[in-house]
Protein backbone atom coordinates (compact mmCIF):
# COMPACT_ATOMS: atom_id res chain seq x y z
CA UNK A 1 0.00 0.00 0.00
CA UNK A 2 2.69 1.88 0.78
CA UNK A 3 4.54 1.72 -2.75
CA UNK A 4 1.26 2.47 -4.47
CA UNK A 5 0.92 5.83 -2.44
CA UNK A 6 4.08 7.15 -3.24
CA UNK A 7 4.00 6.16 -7.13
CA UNK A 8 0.81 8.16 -6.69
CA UNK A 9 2.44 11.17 -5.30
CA UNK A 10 5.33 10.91 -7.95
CA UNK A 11 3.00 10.64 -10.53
CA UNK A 12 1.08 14.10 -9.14
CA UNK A 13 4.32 16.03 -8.96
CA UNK A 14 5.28 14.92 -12.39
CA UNK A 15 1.97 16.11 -13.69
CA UNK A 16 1.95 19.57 -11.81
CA UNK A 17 5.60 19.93 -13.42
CA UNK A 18 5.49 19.29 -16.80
CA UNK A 19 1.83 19.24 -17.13
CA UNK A 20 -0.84 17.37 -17.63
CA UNK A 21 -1.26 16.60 -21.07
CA UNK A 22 2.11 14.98 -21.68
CA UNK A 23 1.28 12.88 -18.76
CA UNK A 24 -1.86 12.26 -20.67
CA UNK A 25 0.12 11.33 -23.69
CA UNK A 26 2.74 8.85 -21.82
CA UNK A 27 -0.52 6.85 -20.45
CA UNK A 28 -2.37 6.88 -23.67
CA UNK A 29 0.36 5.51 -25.54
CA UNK A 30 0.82 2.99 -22.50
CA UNK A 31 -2.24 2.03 -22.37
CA UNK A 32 -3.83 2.04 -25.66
CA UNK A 33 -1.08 0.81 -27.88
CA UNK A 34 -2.97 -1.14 -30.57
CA UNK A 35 -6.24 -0.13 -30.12
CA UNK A 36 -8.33 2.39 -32.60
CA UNK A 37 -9.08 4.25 -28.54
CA UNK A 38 -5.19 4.85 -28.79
CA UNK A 39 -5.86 6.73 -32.41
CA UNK A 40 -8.72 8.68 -31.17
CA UNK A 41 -7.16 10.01 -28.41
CA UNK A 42 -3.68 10.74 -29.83
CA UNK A 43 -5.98 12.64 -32.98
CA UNK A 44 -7.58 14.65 -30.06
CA UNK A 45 -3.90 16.09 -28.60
CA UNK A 46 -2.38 16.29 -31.69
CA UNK A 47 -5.24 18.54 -33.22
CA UNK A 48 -3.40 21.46 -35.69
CA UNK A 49 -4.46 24.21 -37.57
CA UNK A 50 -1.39 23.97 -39.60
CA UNK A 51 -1.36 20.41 -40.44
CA UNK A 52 -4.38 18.21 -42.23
CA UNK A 53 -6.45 16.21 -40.11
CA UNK A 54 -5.57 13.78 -42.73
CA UNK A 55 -1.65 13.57 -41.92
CA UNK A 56 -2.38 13.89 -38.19
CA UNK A 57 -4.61 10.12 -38.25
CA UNK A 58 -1.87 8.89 -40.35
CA UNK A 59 1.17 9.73 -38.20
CA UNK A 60 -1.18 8.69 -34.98
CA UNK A 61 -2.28 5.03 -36.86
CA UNK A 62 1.62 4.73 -38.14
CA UNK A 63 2.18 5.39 -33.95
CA UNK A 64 -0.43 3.01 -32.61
CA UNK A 65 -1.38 0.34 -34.75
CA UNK A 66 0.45 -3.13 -34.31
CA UNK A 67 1.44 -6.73 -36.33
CA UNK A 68 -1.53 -8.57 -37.04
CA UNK A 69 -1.37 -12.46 -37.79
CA UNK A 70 -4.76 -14.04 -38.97
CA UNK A 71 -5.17 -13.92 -42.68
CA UNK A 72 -8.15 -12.89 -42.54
CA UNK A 73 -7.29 -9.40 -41.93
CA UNK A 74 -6.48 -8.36 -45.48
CA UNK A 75 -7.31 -11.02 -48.59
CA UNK A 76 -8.58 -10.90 -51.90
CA UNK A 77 -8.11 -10.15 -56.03
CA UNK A 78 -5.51 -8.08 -57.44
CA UNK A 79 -3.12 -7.92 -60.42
CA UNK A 80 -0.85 -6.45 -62.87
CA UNK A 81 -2.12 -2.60 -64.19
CA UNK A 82 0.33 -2.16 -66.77
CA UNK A 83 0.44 1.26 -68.23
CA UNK A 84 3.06 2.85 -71.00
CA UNK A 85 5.95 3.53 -68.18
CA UNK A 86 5.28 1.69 -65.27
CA UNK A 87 3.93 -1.04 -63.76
CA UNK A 88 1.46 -1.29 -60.73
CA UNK A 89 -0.47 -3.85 -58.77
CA UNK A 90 -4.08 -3.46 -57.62
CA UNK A 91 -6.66 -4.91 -56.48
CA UNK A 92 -9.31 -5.36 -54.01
CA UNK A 93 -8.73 -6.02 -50.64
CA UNK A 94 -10.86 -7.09 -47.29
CA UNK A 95 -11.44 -7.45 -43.70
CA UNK A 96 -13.13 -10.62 -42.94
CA UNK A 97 -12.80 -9.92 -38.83
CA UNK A 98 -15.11 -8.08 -36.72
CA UNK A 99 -12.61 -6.58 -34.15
CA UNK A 100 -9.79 -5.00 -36.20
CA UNK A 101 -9.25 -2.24 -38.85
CA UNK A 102 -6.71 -2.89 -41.12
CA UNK A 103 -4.08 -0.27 -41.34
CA UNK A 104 -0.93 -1.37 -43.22
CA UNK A 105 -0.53 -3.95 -45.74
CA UNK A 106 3.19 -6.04 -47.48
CA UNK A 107 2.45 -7.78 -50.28
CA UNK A 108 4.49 -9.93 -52.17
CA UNK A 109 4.70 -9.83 -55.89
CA UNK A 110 7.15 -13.07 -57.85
CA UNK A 111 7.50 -12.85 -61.39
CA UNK A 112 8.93 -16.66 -62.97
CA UNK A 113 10.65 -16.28 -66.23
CA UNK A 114 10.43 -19.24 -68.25
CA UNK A 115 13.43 -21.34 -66.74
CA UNK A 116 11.57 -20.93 -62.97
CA UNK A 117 13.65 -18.19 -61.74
CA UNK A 118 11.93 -15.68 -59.47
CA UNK A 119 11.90 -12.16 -59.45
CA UNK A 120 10.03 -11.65 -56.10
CA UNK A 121 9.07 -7.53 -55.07
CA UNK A 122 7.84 -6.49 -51.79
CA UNK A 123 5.62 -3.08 -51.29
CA UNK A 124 4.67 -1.84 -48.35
CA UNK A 125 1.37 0.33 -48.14
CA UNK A 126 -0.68 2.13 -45.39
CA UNK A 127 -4.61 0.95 -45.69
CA UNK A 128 -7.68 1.56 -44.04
CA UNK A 129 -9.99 -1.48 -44.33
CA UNK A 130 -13.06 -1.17 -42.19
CA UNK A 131 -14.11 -4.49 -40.06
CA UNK A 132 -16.15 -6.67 -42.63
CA UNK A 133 -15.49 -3.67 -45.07
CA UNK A 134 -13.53 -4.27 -48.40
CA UNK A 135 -11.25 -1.58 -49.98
CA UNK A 136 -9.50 -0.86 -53.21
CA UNK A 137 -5.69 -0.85 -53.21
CA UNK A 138 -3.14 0.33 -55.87
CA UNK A 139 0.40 0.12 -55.41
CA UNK A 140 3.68 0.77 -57.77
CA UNK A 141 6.16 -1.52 -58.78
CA UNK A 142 8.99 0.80 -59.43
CA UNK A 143 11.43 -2.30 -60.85
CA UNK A 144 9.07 -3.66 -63.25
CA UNK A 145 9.07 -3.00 -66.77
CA UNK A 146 5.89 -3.15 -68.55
CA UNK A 147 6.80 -5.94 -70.77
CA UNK A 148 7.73 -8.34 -68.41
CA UNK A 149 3.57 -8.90 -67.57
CA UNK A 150 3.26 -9.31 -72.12
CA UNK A 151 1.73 -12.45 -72.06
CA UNK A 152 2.05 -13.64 -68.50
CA UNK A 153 -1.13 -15.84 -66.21
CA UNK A 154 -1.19 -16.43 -62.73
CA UNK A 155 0.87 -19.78 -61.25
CA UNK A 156 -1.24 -22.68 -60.95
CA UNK A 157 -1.87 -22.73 -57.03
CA UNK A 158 -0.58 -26.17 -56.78
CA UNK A 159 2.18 -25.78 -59.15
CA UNK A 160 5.78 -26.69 -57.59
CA UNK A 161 7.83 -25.53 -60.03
CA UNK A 162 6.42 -22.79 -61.53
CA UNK A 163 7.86 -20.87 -65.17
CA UNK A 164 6.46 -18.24 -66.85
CA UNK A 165 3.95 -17.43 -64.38
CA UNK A 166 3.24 -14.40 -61.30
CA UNK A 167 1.58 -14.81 -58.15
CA UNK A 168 0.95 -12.39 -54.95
CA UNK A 169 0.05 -12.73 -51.28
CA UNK A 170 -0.08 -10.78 -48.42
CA UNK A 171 2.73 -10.94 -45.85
CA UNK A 172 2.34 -8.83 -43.46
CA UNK A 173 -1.03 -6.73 -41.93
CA UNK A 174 -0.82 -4.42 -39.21
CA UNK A 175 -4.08 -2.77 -37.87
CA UNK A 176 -6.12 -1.65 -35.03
CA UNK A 177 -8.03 -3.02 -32.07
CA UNK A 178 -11.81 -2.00 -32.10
């Protein structure tokens, strides 16, 4: 009992010195790391004038949100939009959970010429996929030249050796706690 009262007291003095809202902030980030609660209230004390509310969510989400591992968090279509310069990859993607907004989003991309090699490129992206929401995606593949998609299909799923193919995935998903 005795320890408790005099982190209370420490805790007081720090707030009366350097304030109460960076208090506020140390706890929040303490106590809501992961959560969409976390988001909200880091929005609230970061609220500018100067700067979009726009950048402020994303430099709170980039701050709170944490490594999700179900796939279910971020699956579905996508593939090559191949214009006269570059190359990018796009798609659809959703949220099949409940309990999470999706935030952040690696996916994979492997190219197979035709004697199997791969030619595998990873893009990160920041997202915002609702719970049981869907969202479009579009992301560029800066080392791609248009030709290598001329004539290219997916992999067969079961295929071991694949040539002359592409497939994607998702790797990685980090989101939000409802």
């Amino acid at each position: 009992m005795k320890n408790y009262l005099i982190i209370g007291l420490l805790c007081l003095v720090a707030a009366l010195i350097v304030g109460i809202e960076p208090v506020q902030r140390v706890i929040n980030e303490a106590m809501n790391r992961g959560t969409l609660r976390g988001v909200e209230t880091c929005m609230d004390y970061t609220g500018s004038e100067l700067v979009s509310g726009d950048a402020i969510k994303a430099t709170c989400v980039q701050a709170f949100q944490k490594r999700l591992y179900s796939n279910d968090y971020a699956t579905g279509r996508a593939g090559p939009r191949v214009g006269q310069r570059s190359v990018d990859w796009g798609g659809v993607l959703e949220n099949k959970t409940p309990d999470h907004v999706t935030t952040w989003v690696e996916i994979s991309v492997s190219i197979y010429d035709a004697d199997g090699i791969e030619q595998e490129h990873i893009i990160e992206t920041p997202i915002w996929i609702d719970p049981l929401d869907e969202t479009e995606f579009r992301v560029e593949l800066p080392e791609v030249e248009p030709e290598q998609f001329e004539g290219i299909e997916f992999c067969d799923y079961e295929d071991e050796a694949p040539t002359g193919c592409m497939t994607w995935g998702v790797i990685g998903v980090m989101g939000l706690e409802i």
